[in-house]
C-alpha atoms as a PDB file:
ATOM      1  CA  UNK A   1      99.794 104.620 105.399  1.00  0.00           C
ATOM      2  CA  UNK A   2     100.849 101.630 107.186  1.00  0.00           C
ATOM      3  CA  UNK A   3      98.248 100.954 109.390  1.00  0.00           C
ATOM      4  CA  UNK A   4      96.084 101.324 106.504  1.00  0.00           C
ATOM      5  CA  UNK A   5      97.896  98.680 104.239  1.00  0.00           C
ATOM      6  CA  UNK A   6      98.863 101.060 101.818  1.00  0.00           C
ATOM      7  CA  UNK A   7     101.405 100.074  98.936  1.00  0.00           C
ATOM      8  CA  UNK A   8     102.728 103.098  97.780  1.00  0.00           C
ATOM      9  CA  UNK A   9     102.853 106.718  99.159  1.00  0.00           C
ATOM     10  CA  UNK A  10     104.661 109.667  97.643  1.00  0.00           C
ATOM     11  CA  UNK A  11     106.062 112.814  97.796  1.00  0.00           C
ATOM     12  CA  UNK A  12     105.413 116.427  96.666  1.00  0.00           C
ATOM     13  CA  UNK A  13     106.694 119.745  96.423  1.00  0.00           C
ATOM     14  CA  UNK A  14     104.375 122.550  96.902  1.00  0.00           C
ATOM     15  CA  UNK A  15     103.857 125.776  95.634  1.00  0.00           C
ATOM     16  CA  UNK A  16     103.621 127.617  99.494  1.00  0.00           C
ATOM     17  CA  UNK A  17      99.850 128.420 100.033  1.00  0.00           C
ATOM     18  CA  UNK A  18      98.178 129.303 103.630  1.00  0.00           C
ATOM     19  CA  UNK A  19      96.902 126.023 103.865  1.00  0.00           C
ATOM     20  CA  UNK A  20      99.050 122.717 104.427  1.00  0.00           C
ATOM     21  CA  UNK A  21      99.126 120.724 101.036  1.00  0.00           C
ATOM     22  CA  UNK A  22      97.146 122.893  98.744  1.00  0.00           C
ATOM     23  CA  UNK A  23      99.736 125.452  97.119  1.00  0.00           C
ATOM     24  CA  UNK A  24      99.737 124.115  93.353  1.00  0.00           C
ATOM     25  CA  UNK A  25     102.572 121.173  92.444  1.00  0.00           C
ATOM     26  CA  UNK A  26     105.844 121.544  91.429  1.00  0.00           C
ATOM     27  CA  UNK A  27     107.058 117.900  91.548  1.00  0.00           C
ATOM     28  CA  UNK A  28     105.876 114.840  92.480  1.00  0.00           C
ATOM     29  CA  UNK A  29     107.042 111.277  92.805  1.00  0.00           C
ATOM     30  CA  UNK A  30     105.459 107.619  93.827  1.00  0.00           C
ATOM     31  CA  UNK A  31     107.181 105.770  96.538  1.00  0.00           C
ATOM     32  CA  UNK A  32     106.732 102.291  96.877  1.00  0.00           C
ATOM     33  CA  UNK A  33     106.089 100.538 100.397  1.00  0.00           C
ATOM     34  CA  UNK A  34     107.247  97.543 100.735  1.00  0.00           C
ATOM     35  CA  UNK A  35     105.921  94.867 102.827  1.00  0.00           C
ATOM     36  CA  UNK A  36     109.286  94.924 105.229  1.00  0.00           C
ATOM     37  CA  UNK A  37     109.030  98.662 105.616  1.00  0.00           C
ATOM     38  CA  UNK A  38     109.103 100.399 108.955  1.00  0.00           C
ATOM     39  CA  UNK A  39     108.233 104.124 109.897  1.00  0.00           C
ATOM     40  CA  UNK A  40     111.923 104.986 109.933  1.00  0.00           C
ATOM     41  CA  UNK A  41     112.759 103.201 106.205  1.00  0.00           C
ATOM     42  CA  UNK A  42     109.990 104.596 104.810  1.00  0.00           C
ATOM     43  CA  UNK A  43     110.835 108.031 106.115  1.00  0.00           C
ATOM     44  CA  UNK A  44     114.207 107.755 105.182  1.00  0.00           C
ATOM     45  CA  UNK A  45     113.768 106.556 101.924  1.00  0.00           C
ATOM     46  CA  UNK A  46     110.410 109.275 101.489  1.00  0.00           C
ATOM     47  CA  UNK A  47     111.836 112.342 102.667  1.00  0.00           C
ATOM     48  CA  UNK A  48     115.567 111.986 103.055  1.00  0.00           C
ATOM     49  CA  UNK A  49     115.882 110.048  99.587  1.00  0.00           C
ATOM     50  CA  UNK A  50     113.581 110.721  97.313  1.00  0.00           C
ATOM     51  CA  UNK A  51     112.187 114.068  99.158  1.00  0.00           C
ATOM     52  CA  UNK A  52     115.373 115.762  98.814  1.00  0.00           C
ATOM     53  CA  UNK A  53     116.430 114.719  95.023  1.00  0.00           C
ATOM     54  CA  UNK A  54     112.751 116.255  94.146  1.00  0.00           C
ATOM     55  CA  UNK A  55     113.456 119.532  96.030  1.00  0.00           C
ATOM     56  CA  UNK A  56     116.836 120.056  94.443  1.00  0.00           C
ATOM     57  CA  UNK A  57     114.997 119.886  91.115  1.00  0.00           C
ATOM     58  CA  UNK A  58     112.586 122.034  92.130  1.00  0.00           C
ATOM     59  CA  UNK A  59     115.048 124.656  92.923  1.00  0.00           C
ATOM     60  CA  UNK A  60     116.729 123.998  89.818  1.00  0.00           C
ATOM     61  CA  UNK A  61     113.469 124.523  87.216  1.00  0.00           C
ATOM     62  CA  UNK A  62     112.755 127.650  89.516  1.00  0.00           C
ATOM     63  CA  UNK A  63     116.288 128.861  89.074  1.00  0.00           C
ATOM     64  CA  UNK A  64     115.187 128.478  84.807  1.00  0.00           C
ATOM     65  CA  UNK A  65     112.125 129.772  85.212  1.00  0.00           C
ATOM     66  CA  UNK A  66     110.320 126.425  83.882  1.00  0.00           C
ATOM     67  CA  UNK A  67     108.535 125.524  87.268  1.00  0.00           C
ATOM     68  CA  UNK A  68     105.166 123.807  86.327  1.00  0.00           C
ATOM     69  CA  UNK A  69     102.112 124.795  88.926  1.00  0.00           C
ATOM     70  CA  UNK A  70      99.775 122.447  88.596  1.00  0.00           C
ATOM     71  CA  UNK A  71      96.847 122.987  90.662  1.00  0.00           C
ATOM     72  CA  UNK A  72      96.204 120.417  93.156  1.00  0.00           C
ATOM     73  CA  UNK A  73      93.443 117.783  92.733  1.00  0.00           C
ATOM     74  CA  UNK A  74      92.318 116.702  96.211  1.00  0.00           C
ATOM     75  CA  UNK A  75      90.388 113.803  94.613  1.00  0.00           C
ATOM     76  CA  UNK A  76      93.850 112.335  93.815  1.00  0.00           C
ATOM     77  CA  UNK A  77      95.169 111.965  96.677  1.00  0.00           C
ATOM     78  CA  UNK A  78      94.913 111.149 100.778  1.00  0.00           C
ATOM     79  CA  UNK A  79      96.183 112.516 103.959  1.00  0.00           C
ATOM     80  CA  UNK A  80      97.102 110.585 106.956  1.00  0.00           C
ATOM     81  CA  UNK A  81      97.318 112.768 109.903  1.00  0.00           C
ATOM     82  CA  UNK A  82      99.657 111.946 113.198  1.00  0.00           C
ATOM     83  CA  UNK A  83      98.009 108.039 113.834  1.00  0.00           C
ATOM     84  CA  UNK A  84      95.494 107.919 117.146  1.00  0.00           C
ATOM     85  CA  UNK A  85      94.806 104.892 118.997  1.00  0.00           C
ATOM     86  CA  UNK A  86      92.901 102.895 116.316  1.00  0.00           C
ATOM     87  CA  UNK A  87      95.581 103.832 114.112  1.00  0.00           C
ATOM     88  CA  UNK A  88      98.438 102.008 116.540  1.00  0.00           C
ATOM     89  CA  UNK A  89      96.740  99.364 116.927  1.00  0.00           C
ATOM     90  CA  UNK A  90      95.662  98.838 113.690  1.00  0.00           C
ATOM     91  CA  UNK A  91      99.367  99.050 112.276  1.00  0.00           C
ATOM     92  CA  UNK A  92     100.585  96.703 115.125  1.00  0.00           C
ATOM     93  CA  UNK A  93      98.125  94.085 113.913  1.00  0.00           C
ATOM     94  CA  UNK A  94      99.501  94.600 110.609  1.00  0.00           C
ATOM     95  CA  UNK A  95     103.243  93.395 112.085  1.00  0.00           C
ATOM     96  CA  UNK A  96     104.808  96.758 110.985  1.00  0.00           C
ATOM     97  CA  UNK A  97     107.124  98.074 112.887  1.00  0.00           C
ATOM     98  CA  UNK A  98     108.689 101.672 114.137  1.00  0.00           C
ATOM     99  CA  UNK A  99     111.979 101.002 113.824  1.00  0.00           C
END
């Protein structure tokens, strides 16, 4: 997503299916990148922050039986997969940062 100039990314919880991302959604949220994001802030702030609070209210509408499945739209969304060479580069050029 930052290689690719992207300004927001987000985060969902999954119904578990046999293939990676395609169980219907429980929760989702929009995380914004901003422009002085690096892989680790956006990481921390995707998974550990807003990642977690979504995943204890998953467990918490599961616990009360009101879990929404909502079956997922691949249209909607994208997948990055681990970056290749192009993909360094290209978020180099971009002046982001790892750290």
């Amino acid at each position: 997503m930052l290689a690719r100039g992207e300004t927001e990314t987000g985060v969902t919880v999954h119904w578990m299916d046999r293939d990676l991302d395609r169980g219907d959604v429980l929760l989702q949220a929009r995380v914004p990148i901003e422009p002085a994001d690096t892989v680790h802030s956006l990481v921390t702030r995707s998974k550990v922050g807003v990642g977690r609070e979504l995943l204890l209210q998953a467990i918490e509408l599961i616990e009360r039986g009101e879990a929404p499945r909502q079956p997922v739209d691949p249209a909607q969304g994208s997948y990055f997969s681990f970056p290749d060479d192009a993909a360094v580069r290209e978020f180099r050029a971009r002046g982001r940062r790892f750290l």
